[in-house]
PDB file of N, CA and C in Angstrom:
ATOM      1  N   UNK A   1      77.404  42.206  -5.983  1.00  0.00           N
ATOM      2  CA  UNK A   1      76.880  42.742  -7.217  1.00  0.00           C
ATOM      3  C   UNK A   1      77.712  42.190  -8.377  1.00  0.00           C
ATOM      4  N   UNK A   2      76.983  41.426  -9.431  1.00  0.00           N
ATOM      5  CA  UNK A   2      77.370  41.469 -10.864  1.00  0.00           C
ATOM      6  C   UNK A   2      77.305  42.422 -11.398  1.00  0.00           C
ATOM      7  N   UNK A   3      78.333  42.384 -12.520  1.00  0.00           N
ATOM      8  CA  UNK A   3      78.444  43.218 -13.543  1.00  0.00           C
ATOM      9  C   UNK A   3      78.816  42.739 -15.046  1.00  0.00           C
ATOM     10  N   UNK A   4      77.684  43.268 -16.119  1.00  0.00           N
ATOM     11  CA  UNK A   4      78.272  43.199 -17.348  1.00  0.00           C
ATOM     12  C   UNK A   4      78.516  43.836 -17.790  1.00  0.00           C
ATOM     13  N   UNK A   5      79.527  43.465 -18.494  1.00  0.00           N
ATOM     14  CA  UNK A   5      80.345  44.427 -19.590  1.00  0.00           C
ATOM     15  C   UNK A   5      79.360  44.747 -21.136  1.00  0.00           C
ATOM     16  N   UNK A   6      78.819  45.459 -21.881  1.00  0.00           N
ATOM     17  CA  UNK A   6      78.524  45.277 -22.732  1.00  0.00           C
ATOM     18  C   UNK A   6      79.311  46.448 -24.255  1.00  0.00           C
ATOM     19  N   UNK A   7      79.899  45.270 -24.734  1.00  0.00           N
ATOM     20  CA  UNK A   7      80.544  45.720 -25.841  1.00  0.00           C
ATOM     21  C   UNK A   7      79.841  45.700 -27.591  1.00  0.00           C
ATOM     22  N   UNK A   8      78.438  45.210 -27.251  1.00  0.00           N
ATOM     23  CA  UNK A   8      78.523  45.693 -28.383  1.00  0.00           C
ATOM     24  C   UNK A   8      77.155  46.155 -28.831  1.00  0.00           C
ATOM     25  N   UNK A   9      77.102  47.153 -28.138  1.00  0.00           N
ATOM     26  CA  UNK A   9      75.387  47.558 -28.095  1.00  0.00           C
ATOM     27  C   UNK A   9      76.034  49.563 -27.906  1.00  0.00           C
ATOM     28  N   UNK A  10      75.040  49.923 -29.141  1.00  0.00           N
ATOM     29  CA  UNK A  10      75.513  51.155 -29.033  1.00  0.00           C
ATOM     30  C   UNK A  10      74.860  52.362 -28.103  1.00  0.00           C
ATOM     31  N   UNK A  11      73.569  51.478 -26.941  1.00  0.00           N
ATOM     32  CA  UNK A  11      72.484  52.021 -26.558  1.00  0.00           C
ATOM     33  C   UNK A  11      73.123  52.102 -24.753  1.00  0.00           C
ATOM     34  N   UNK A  12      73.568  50.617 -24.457  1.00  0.00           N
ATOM     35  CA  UNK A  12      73.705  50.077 -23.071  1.00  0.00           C
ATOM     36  C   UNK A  12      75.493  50.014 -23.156  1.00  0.00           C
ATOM     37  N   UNK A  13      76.080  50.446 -21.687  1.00  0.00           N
ATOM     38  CA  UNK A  13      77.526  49.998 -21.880  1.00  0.00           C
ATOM     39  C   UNK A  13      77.753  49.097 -20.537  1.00  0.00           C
ATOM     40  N   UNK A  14      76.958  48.902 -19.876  1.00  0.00           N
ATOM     41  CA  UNK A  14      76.892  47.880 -18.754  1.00  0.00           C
ATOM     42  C   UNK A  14      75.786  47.931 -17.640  1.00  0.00           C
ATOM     43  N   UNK A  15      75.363  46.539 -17.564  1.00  0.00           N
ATOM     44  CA  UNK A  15      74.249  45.855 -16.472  1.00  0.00           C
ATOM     45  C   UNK A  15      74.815  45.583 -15.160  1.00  0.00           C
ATOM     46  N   UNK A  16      73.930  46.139 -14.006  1.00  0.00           N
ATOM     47  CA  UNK A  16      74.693  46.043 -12.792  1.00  0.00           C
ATOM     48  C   UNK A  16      73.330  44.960 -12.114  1.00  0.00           C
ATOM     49  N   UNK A  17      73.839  44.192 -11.707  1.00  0.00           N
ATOM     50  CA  UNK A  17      72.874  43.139 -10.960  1.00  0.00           C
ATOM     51  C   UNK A  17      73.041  42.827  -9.719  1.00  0.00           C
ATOM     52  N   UNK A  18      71.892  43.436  -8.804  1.00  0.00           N
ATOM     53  CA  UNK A  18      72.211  43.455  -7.294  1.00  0.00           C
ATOM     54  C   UNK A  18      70.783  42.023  -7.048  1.00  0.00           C
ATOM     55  N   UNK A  19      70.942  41.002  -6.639  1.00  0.00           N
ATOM     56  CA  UNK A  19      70.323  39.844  -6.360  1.00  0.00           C
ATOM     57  C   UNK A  19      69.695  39.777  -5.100  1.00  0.00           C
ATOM     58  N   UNK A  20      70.381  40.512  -3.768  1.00  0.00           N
ATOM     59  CA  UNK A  20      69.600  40.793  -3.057  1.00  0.00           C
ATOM     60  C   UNK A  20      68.595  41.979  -2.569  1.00  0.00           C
ATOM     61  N   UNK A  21      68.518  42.875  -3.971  1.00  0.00           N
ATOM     62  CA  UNK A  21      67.812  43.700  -3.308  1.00  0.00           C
ATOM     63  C   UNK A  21      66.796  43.996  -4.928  1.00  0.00           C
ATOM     64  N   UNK A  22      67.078  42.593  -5.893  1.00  0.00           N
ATOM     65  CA  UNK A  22      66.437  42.357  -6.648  1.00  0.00           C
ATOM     66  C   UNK A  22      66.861  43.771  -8.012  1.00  0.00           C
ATOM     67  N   UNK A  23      67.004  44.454  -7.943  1.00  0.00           N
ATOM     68  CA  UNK A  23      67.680  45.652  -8.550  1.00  0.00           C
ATOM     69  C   UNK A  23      68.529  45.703 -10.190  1.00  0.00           C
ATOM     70  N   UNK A  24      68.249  45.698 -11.047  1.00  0.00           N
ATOM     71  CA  UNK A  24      68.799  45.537 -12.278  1.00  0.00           C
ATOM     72  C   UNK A  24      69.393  46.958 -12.435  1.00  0.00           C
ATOM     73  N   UNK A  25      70.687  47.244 -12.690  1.00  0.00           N
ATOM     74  CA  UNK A  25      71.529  48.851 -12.796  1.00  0.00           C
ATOM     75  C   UNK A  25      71.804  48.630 -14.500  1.00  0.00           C
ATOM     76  N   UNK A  26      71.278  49.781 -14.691  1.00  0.00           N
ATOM     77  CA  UNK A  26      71.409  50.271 -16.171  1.00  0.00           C
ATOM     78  C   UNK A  26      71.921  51.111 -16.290  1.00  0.00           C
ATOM     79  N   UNK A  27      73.558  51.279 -17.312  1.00  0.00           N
ATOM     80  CA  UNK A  27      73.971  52.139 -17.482  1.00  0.00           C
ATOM     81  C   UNK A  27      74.177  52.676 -19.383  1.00  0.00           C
ATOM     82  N   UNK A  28      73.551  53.537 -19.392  1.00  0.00           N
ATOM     83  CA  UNK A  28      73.519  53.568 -20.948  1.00  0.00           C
ATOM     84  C   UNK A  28      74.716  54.288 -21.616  1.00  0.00           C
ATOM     85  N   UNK A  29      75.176  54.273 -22.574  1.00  0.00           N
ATOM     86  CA  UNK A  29      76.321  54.515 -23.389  1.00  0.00           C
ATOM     87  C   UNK A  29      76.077  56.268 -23.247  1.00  0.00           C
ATOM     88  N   UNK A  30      74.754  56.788 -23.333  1.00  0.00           N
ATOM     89  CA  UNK A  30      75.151  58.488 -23.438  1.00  0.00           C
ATOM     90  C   UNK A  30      75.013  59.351 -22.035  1.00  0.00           C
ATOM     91  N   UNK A  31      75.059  58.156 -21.045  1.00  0.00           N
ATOM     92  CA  UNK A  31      75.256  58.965 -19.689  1.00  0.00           C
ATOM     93  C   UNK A  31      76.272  58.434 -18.905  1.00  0.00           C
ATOM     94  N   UNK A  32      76.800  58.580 -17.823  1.00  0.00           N
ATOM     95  CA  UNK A  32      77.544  57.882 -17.077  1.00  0.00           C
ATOM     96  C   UNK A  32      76.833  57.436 -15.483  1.00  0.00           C
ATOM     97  N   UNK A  33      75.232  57.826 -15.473  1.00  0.00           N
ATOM     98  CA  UNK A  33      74.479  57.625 -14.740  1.00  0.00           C
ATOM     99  C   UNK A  33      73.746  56.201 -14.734  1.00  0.00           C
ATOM    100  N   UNK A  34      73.520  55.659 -13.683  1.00  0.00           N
ATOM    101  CA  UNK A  34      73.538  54.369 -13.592  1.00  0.00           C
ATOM    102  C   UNK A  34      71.780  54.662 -13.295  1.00  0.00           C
ATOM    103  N   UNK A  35      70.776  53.675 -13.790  1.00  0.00           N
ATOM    104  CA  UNK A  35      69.267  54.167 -13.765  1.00  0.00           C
ATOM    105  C   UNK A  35      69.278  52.699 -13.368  1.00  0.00           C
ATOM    106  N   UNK A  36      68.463  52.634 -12.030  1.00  0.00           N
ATOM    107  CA  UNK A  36      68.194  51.325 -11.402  1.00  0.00           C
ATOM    108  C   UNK A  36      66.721  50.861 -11.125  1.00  0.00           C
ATOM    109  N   UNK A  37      66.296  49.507 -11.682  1.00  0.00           N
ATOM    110  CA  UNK A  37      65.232  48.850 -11.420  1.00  0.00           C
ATOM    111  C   UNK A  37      64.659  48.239 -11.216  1.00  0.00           C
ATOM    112  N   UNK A  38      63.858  48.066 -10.018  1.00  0.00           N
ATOM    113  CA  UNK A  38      63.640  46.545  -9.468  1.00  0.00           C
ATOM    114  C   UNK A  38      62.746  45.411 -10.383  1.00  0.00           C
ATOM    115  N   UNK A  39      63.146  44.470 -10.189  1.00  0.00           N
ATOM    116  CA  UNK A  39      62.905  43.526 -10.833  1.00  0.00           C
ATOM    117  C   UNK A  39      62.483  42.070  -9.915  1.00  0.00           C
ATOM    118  N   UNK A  40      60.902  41.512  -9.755  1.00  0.00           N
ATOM    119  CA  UNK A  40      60.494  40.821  -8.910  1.00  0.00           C
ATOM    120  C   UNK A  40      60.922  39.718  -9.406  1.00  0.00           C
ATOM    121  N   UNK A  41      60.995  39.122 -11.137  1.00  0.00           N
ATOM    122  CA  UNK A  41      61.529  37.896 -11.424  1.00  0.00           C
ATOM    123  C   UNK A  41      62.811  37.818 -11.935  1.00  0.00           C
ATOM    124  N   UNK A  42      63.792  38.081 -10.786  1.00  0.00           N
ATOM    125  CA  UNK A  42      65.108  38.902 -11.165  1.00  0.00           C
ATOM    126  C   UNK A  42      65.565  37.612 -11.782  1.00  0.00           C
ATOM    127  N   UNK A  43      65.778  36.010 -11.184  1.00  0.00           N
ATOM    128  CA  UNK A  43      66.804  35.833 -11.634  1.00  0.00           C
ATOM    129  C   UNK A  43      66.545  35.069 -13.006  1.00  0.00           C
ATOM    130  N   UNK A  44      65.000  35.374 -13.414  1.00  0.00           N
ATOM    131  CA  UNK A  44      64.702  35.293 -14.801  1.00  0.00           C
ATOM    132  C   UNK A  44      64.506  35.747 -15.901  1.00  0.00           C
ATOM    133  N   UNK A  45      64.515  37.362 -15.578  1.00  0.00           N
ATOM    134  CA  UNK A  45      65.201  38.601 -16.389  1.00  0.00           C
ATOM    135  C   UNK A  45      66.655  38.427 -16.548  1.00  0.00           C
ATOM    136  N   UNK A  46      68.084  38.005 -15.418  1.00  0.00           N
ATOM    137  CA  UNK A  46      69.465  38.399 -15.802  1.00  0.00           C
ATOM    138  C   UNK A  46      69.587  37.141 -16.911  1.00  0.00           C
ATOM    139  N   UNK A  47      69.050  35.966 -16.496  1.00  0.00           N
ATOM    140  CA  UNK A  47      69.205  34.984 -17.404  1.00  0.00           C
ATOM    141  C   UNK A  47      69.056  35.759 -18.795  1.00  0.00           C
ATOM    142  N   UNK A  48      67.751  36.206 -18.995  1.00  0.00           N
ATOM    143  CA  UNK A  48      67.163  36.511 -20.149  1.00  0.00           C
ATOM    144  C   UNK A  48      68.304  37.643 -21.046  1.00  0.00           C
ATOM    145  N   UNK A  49      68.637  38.889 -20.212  1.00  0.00           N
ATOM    146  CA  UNK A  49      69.529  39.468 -20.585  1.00  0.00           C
ATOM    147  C   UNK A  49      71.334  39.087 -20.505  1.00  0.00           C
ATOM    148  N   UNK A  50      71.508  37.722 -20.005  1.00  0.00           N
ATOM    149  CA  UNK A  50      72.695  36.710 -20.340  1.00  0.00           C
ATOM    150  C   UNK A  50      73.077  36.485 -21.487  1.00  0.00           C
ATOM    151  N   UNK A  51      71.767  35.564 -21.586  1.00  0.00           N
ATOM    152  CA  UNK A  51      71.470  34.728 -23.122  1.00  0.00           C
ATOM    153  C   UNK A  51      71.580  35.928 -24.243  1.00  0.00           C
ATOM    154  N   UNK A  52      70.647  37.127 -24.166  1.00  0.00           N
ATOM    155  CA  UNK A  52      70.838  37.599 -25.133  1.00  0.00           C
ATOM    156  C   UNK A  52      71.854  37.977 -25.535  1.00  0.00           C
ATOM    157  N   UNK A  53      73.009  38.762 -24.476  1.00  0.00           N
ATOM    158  CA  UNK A  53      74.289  39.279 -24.937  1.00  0.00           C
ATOM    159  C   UNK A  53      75.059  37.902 -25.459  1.00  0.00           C
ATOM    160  N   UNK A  54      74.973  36.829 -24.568  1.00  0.00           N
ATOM    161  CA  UNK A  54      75.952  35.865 -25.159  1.00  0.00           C
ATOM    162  C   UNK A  54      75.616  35.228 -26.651  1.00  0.00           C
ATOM    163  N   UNK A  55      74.529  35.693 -27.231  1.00  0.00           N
ATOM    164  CA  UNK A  55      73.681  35.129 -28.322  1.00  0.00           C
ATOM    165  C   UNK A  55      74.130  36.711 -29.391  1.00  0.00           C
ATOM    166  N   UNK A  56      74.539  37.800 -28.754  1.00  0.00           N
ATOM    167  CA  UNK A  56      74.924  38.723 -29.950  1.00  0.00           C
ATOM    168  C   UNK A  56      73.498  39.542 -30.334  1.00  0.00           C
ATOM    169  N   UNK A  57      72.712  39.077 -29.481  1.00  0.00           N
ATOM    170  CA  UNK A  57      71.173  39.998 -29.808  1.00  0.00           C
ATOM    171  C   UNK A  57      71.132  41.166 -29.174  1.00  0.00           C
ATOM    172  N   UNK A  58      69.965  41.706 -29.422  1.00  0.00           N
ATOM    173  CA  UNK A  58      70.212  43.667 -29.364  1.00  0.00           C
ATOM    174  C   UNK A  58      70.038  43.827 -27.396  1.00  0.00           C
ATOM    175  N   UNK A  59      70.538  43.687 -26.779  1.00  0.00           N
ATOM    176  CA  UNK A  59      69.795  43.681 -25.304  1.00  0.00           C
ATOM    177  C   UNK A  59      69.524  44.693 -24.720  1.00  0.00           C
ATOM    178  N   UNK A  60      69.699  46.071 -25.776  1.00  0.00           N
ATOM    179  CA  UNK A  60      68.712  47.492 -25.648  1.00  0.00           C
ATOM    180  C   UNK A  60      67.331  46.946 -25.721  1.00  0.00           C
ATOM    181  N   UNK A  61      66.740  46.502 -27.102  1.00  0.00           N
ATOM    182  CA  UNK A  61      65.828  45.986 -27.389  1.00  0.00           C
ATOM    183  C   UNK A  61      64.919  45.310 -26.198  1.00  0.00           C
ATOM    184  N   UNK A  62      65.822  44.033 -25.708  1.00  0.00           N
ATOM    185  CA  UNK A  62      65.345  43.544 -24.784  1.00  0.00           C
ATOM    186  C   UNK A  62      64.793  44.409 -23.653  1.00  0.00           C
ATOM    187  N   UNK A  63      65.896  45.056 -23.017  1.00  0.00           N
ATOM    188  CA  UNK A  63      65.777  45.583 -21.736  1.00  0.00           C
ATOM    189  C   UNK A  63      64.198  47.034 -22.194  1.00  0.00           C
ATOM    190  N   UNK A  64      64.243  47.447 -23.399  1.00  0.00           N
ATOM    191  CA  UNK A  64      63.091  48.237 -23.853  1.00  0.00           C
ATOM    192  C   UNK A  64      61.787  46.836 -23.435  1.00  0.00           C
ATOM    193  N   UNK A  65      62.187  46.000 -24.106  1.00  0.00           N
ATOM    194  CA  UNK A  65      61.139  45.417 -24.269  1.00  0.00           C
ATOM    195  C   UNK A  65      60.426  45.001 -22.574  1.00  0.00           C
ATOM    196  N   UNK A  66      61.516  44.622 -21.460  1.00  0.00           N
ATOM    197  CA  UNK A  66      61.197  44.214 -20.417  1.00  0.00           C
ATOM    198  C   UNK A  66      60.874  45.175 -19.497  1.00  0.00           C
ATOM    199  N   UNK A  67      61.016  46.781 -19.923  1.00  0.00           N
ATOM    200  CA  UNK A  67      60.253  47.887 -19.163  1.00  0.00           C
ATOM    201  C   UNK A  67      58.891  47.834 -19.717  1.00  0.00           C
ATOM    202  N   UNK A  68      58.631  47.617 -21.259  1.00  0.00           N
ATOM    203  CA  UNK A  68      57.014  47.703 -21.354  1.00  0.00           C
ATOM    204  C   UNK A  68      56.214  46.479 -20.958  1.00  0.00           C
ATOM    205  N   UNK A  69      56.555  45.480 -20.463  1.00  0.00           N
ATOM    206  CA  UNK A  69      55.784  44.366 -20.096  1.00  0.00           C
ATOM    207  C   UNK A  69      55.861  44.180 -18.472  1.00  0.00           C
ATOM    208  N   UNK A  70      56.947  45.721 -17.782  1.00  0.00           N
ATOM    209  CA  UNK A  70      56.498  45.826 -16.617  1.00  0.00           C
ATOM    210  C   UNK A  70      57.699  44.853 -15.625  1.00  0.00           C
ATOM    211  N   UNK A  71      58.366  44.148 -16.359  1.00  0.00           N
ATOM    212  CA  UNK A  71      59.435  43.211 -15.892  1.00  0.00           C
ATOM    213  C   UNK A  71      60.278  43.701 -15.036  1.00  0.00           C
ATOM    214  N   UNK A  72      60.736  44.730 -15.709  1.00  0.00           N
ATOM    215  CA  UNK A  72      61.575  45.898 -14.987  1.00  0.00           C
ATOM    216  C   UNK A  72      60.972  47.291 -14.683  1.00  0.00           C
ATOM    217  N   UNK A  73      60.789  48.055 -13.147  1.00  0.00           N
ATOM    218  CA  UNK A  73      60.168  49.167 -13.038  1.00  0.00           C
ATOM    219  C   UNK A  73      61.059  49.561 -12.363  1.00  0.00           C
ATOM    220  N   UNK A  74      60.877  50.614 -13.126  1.00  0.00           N
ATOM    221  CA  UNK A  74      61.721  52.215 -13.141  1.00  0.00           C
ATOM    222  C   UNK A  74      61.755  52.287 -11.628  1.00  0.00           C
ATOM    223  N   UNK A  75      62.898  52.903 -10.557  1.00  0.00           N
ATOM    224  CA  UNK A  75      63.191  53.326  -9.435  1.00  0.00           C
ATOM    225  C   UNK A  75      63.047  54.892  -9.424  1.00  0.00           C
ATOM    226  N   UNK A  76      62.027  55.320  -9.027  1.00  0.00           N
ATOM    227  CA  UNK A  76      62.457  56.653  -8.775  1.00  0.00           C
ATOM    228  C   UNK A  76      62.564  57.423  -7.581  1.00  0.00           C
ATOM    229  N   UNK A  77      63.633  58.276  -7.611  1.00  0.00           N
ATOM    230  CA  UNK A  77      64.427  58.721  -6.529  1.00  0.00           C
ATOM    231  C   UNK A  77      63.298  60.400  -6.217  1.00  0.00           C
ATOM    232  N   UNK A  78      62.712  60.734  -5.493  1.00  0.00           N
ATOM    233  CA  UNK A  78      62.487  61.952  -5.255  1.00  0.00           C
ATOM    234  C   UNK A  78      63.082  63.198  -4.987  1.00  0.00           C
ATOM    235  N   UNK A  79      63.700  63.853  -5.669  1.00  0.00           N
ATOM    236  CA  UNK A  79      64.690  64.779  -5.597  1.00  0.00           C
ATOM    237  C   UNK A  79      63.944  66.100  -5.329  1.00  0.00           C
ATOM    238  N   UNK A  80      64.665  67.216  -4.898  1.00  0.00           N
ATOM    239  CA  UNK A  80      63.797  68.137  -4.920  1.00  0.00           C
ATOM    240  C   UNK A  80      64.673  69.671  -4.209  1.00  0.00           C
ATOM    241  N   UNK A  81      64.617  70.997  -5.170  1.00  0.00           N
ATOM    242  CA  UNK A  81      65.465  71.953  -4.484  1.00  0.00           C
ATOM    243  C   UNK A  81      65.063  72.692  -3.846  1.00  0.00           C
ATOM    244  N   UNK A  82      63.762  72.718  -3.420  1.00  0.00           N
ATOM    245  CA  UNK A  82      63.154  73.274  -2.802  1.00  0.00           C
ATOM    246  C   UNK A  82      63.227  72.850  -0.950  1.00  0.00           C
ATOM    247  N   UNK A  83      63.464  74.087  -0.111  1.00  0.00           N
ATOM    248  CA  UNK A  83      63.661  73.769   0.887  1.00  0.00           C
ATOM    249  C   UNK A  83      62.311  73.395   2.040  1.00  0.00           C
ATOM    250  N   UNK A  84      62.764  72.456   2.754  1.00  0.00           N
ATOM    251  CA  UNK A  84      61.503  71.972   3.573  1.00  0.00           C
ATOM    252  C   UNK A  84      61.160  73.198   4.788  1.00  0.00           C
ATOM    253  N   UNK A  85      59.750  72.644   4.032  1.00  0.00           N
ATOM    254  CA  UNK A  85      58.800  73.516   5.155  1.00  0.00           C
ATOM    255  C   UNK A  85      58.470  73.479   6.641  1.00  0.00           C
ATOM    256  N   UNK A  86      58.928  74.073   7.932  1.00  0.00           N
ATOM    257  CA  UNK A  86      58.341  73.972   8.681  1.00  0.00           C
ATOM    258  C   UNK A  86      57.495  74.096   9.598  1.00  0.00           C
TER     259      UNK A  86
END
């Protein structure tokens, strides 16, 4: 697993990039919870979110932008407190 550091985005404080299981880890500045999402054209999304940090561009923005075009989909975990029925 990669990891970026992101210092200067007041939204994201680091990208976790798992390559074999295609997985982009998002960790945003007001949680300490890591929100993970697979990503089928992974290694043309990390590029994308590379370039942008190394370019000083917003890569909240981006990463907003690459959930609404579907790039990145949301993982969701089924949680539940309710006890199973038998």
């Amino acid at each position: 697993m990669e990891t970026l550091e992101i210092k200067n985005s007041s939204a994201i404080s680091q990208i976790n990039f798992e390559k074999e299981e295609s997985i982009v880890g998002i960790c945003y500045t007001s949680s300490s919870k890591v929100y993970e999402f697979y990503c089928e054209d992974f290694e043309n999304v990390k590029e994308q979110i590379i370039n942008a940090h190394e370019k000083a561009e917003s890569v909240g923005k981006l990463i907003n932008s690459l959930r609404k075009d579907g790039s990145l989909e949301t993982i969701i975990l089924e949680e539940t407190n309710e006890p199973e029925k038998v």
